[in-house]
Protein backbone atom coordinates (compact mmCIF):
# COMPACT_ATOMS: atom_id res chain seq x y z
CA UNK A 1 -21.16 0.37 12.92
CA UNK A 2 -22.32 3.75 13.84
CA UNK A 3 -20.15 4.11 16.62
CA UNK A 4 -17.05 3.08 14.37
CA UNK A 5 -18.03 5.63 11.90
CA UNK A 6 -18.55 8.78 14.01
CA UNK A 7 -15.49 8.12 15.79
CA UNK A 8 -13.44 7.99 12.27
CA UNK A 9 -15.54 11.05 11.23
CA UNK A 10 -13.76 12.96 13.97
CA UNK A 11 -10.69 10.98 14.42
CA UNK A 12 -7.96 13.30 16.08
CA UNK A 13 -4.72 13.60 14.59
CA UNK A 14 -3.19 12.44 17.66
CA UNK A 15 -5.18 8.61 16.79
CA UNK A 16 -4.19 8.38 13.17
CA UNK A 17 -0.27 8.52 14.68
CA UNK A 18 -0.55 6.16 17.03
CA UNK A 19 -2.72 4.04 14.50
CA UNK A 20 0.76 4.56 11.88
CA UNK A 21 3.69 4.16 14.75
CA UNK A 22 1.59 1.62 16.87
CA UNK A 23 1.87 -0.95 13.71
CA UNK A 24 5.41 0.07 13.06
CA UNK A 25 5.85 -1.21 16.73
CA UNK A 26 3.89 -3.89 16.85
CA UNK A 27 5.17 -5.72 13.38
CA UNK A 28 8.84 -5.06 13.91
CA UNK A 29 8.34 -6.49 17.36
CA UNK A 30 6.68 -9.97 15.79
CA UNK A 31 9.43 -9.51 13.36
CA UNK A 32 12.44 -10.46 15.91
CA UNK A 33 10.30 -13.23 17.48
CA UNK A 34 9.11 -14.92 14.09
CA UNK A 35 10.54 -13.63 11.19
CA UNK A 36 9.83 -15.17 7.59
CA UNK A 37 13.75 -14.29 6.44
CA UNK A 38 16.94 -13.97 8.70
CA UNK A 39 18.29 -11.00 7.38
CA UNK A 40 22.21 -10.33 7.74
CA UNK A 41 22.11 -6.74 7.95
CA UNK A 42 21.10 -3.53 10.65
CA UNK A 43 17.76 -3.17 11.25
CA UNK A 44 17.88 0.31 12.71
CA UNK A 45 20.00 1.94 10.23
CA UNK A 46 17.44 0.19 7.25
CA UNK A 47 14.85 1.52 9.19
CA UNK A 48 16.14 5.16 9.08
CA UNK A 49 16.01 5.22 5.22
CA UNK A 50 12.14 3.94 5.20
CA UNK A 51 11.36 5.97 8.09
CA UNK A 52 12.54 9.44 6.57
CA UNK A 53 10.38 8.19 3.57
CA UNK A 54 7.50 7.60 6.17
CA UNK A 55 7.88 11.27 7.00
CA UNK A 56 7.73 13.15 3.66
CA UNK A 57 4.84 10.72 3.30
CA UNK A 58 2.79 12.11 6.34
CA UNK A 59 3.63 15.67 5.42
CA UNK A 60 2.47 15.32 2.19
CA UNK A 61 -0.50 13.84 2.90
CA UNK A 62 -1.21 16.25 5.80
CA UNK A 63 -0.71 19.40 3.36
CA UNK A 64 -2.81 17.82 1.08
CA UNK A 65 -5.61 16.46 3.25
CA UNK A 66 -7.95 19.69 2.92
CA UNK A 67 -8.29 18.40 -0.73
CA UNK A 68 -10.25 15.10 0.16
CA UNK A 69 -12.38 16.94 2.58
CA UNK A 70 -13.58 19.45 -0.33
CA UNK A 71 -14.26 16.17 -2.99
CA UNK A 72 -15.87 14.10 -0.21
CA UNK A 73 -18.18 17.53 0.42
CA UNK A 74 -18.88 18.25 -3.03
CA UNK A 75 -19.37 14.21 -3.96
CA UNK A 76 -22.28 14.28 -0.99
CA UNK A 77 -23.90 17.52 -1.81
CA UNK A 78 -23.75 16.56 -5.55
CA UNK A 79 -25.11 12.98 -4.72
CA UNK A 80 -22.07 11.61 -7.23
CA UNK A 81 -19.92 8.46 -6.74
CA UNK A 82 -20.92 5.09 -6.10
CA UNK A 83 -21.88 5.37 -2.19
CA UNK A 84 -24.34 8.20 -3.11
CA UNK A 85 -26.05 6.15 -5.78
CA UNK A 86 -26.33 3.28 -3.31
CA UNK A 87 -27.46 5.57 -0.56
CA UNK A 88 -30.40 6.34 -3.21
CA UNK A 89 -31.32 3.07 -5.07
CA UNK A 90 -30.91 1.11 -1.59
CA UNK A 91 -31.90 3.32 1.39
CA UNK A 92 -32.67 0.34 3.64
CA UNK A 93 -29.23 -1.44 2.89
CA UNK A 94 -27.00 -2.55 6.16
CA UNK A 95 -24.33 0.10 6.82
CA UNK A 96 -22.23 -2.71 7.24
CA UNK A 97 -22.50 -3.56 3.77
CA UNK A 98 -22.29 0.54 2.81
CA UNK A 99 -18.64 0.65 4.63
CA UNK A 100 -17.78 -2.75 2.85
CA UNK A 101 -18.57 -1.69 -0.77
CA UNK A 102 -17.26 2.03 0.09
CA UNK A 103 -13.44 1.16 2.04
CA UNK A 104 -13.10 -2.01 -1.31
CA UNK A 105 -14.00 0.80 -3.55
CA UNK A 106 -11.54 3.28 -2.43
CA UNK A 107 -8.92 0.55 -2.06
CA UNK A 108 -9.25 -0.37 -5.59
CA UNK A 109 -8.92 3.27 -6.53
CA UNK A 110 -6.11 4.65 -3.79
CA UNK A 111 -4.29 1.45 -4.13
CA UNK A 112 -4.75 -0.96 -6.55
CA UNK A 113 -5.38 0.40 -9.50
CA UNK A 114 -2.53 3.28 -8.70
CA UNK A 115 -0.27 0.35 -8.12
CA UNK A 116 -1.08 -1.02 -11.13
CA UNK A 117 -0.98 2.11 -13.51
CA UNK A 118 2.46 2.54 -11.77
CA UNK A 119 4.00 -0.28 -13.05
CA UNK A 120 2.41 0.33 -16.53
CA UNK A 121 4.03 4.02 -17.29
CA UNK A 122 7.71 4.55 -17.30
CA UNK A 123 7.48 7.85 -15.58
CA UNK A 124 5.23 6.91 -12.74
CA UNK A 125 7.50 3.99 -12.54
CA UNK A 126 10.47 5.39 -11.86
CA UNK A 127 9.66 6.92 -8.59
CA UNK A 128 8.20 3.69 -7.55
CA UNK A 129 11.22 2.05 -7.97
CA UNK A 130 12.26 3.56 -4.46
CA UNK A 131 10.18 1.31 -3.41
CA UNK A 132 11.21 -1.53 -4.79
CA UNK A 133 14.60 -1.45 -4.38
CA UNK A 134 14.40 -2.27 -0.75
CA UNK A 135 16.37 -6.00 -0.36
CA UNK A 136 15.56 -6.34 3.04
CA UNK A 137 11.80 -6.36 2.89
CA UNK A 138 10.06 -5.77 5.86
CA UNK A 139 7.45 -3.84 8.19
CA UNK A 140 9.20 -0.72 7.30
CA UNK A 141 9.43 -1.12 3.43
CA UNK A 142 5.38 -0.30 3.48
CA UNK A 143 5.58 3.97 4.02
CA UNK A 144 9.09 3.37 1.30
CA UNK A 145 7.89 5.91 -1.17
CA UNK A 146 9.65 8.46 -2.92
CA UNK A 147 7.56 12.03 -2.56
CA UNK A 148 6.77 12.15 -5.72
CA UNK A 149 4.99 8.90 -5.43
CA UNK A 150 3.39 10.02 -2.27
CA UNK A 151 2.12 13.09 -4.32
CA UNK A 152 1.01 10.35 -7.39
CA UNK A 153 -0.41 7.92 -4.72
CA UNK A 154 -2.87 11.14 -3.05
CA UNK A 155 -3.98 12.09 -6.40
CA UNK A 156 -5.59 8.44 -7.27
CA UNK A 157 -7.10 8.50 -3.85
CA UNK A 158 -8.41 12.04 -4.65
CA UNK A 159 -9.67 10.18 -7.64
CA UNK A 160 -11.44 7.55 -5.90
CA UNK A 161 -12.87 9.64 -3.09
CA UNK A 162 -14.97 11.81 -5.89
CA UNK A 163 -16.15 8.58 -7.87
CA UNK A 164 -16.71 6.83 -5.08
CA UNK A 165 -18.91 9.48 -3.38
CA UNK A 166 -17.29 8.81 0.29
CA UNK A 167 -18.31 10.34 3.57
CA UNK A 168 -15.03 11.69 5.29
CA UNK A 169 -15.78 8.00 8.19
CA UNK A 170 -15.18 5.63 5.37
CA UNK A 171 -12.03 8.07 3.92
CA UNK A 172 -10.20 7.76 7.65
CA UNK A 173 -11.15 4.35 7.76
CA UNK A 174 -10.12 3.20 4.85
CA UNK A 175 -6.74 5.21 5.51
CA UNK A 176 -6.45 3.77 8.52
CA UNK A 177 -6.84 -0.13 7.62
CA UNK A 178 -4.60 0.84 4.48
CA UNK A 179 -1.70 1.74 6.64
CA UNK A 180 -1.87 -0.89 9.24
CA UNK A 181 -2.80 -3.71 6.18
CA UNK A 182 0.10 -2.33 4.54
CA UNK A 183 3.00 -2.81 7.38
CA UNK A 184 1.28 -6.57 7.89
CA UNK A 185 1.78 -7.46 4.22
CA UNK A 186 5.01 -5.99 4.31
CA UNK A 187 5.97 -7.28 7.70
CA UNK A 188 8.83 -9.76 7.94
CA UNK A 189 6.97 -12.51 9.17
CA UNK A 190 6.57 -16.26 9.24
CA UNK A 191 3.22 -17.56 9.16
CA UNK A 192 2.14 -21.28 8.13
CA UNK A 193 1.75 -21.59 4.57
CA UNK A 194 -1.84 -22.49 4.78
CA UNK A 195 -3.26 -20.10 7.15
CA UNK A 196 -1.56 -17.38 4.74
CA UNK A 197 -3.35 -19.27 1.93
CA UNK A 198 -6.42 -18.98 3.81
CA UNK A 199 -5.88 -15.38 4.93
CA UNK A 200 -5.14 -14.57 1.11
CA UNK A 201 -8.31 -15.62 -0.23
CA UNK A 202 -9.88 -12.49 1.64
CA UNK A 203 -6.84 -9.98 2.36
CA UNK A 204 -3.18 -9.43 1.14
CA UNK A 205 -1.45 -11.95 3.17
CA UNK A 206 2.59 -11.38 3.79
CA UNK A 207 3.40 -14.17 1.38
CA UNK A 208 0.94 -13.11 -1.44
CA UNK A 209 2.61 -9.27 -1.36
CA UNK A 210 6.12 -10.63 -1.23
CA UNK A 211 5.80 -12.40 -4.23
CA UNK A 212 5.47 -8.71 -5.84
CA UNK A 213 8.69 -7.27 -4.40
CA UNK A 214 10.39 -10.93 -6.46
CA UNK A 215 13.32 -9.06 -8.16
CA UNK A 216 12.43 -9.91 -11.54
CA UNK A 217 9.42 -10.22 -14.09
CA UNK A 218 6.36 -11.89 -13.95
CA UNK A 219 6.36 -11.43 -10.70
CA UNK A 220 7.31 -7.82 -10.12
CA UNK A 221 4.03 -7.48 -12.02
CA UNK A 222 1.67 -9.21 -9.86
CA UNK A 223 -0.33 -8.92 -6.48
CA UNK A 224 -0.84 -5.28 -6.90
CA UNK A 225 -3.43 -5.17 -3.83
CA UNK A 226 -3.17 -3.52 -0.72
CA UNK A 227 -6.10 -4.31 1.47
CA UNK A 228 -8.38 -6.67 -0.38
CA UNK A 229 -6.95 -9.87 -2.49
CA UNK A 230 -9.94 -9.81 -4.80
CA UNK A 231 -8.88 -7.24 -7.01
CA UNK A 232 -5.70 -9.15 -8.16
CA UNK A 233 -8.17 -12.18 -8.92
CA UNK A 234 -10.88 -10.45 -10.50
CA UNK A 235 -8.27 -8.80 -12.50
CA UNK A 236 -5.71 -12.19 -13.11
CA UNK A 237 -2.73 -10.37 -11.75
CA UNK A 238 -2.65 -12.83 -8.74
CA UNK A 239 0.36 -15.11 -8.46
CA UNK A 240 2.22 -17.39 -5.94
CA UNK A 241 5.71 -18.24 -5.27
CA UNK A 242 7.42 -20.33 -2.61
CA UNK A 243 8.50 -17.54 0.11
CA UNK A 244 11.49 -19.28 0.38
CA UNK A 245 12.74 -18.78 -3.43
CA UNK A 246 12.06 -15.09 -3.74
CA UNK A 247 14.76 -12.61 -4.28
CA UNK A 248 13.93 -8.76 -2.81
CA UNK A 249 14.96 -5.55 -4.90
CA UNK A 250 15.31 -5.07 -8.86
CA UNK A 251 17.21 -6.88 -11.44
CA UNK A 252 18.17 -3.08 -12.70
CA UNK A 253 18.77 -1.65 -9.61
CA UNK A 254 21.32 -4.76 -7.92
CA UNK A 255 23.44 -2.04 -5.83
CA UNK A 256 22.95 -2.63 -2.60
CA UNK A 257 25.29 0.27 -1.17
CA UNK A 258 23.27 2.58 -3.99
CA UNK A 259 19.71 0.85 -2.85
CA UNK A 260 20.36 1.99 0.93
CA UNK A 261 22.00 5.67 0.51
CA UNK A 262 19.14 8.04 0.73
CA UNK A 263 20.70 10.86 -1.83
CA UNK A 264 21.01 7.80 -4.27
CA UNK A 265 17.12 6.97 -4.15
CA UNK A 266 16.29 10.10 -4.14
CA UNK A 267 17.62 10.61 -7.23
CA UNK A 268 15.94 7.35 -9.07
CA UNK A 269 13.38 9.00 -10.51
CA UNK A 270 15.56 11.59 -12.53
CA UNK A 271 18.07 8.93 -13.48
CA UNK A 272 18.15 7.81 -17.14
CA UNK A 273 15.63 4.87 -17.42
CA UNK A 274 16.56 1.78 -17.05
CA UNK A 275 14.29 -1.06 -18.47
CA UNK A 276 13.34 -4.54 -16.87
CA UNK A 277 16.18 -6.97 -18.66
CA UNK A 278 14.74 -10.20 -16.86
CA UNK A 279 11.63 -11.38 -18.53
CA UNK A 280 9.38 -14.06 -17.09
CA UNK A 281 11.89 -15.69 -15.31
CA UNK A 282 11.19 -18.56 -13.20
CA UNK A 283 13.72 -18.57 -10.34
């Protein structure tokens, strides 16, 4: 474990890339060979929309990135957040178990729980919907955020990074699994029903995410995680629905010329608001 985190304590820029383009690769490949949904439309040109968004994403986040430095600094000099506290009440405990309890914590902060608070305020909501209004659901739809989410999305991790007292190791490393967890949950993939059961029970499987991107309420509402599955139980926002049955996108957003023209989602956010108008529908 110290090995992992002194190399993520000083991982070049160069790494994080390949870490982000690597999965990009790797998933999309899987996707032709086994994919969950056969999907009549052209995977480059749906990848250039999610890719530009993939972009803005990384340049935010770059611009931005002095900002989690400074809270992790002042967290560990201040001894505040929940590692720090550990570190003092436990001294002896595995640093296995540290880098468990500190990448959960920040994933319930940088991903969860902004996932969740997203779906809960109209104006937050409305530049997620760029997100959601993907139909074609797949490796790519995971970096499909708006800039102004991207900008929402860094602030919560801010958030978490100061209450959970993080070292910058367990910041890269939890960025790291984030992204790659992300495209795998995203990815359009077919895996056997019970080894995604299985896989669920610890992580976001691809079937348990894809439930969430369901055009329609409940299920837009559910399966919030990113990295760990237990924060949707502990929480009771966990749900399942046959793969097969579930319609990408969102009821008020059904344009699929609109949903795939980047000036269009760009725009989403400053549109006038349109409300959910399916409620707990079953199909």
């Amino acid at each position: 474990m110290d090995t992992i985190l002194t190399y993520f304590d000083a991982i070049p820029s160069s790494h994080r890339s390949a870490i982000l383009i690597g999965g990009i690769a790797f998933f999309w490949l899987i996707e032709y060979i086994i994919p969950l949904i056969r999907f009549d439309y052209k995977k480059f040109n749906h990848a250039g929309i999610n890719i530009f968004f993939t972009l803005t994403t990384i340049v935010i986040n770059f611009f931005l990135a002095f900002l989690l430095f400074e809270a992790s600094e002042w967290a560990i000099a201040n001894k505040f957040g929940i590692l720090q506290w550990i570190d003092i009440q436990f001294p002896s405990l595995s640093a296995w178990w540290y880098v468990l309890i500190g990448v959960a914590a920040l994933d319930f902060f940088g991903a969860w729980l902004a996932h969740y608070v997203e779906h809960r305020i109209p104006v937050l909501w409305r530049f997620h919907l760029v997100h959601h209004t993907d139909t074609h659901v797949d490796t790519t739809t995971a970096n499909r955020h708006h800039p102004g989410e991207s900008v929402i999305r860094f602030m919560f991790t801010l958030l978490g990074v100061i209450l959970v007292g993080a070292p910058i190791a367990i910041i890269m490393l939890y960025q790291s699994m984030s992204v790659v967890l992300s495209q795998f949950n995203h990815a359009n993939i077919s895996i056997p029903k019970k080894l995604d059961t299985i896989i669920s029970y610890v992580i976001v499987s691809p079937n348990m995410h894809k439930v969430h991107h369901h055009n329609v309420l409940p299920y837009t509402d559910t399966n919030y995680g990113n990295i760990f599955s237990i924060w949707d139980r502990i929480f009771q926002t966990f749900a399942t629905k046959d793969p097969e049955t579930l319609v990408y996108g969102v009821d008020t957003y059904p344009n699929a010329s609109e949903n795939a023209n980047l000036k269009s989602l760009l725009k989403i956010p400053f549109n006038k608001y349109r409300p959910p108008t399916t409620l707990n529908a079953d199909e």
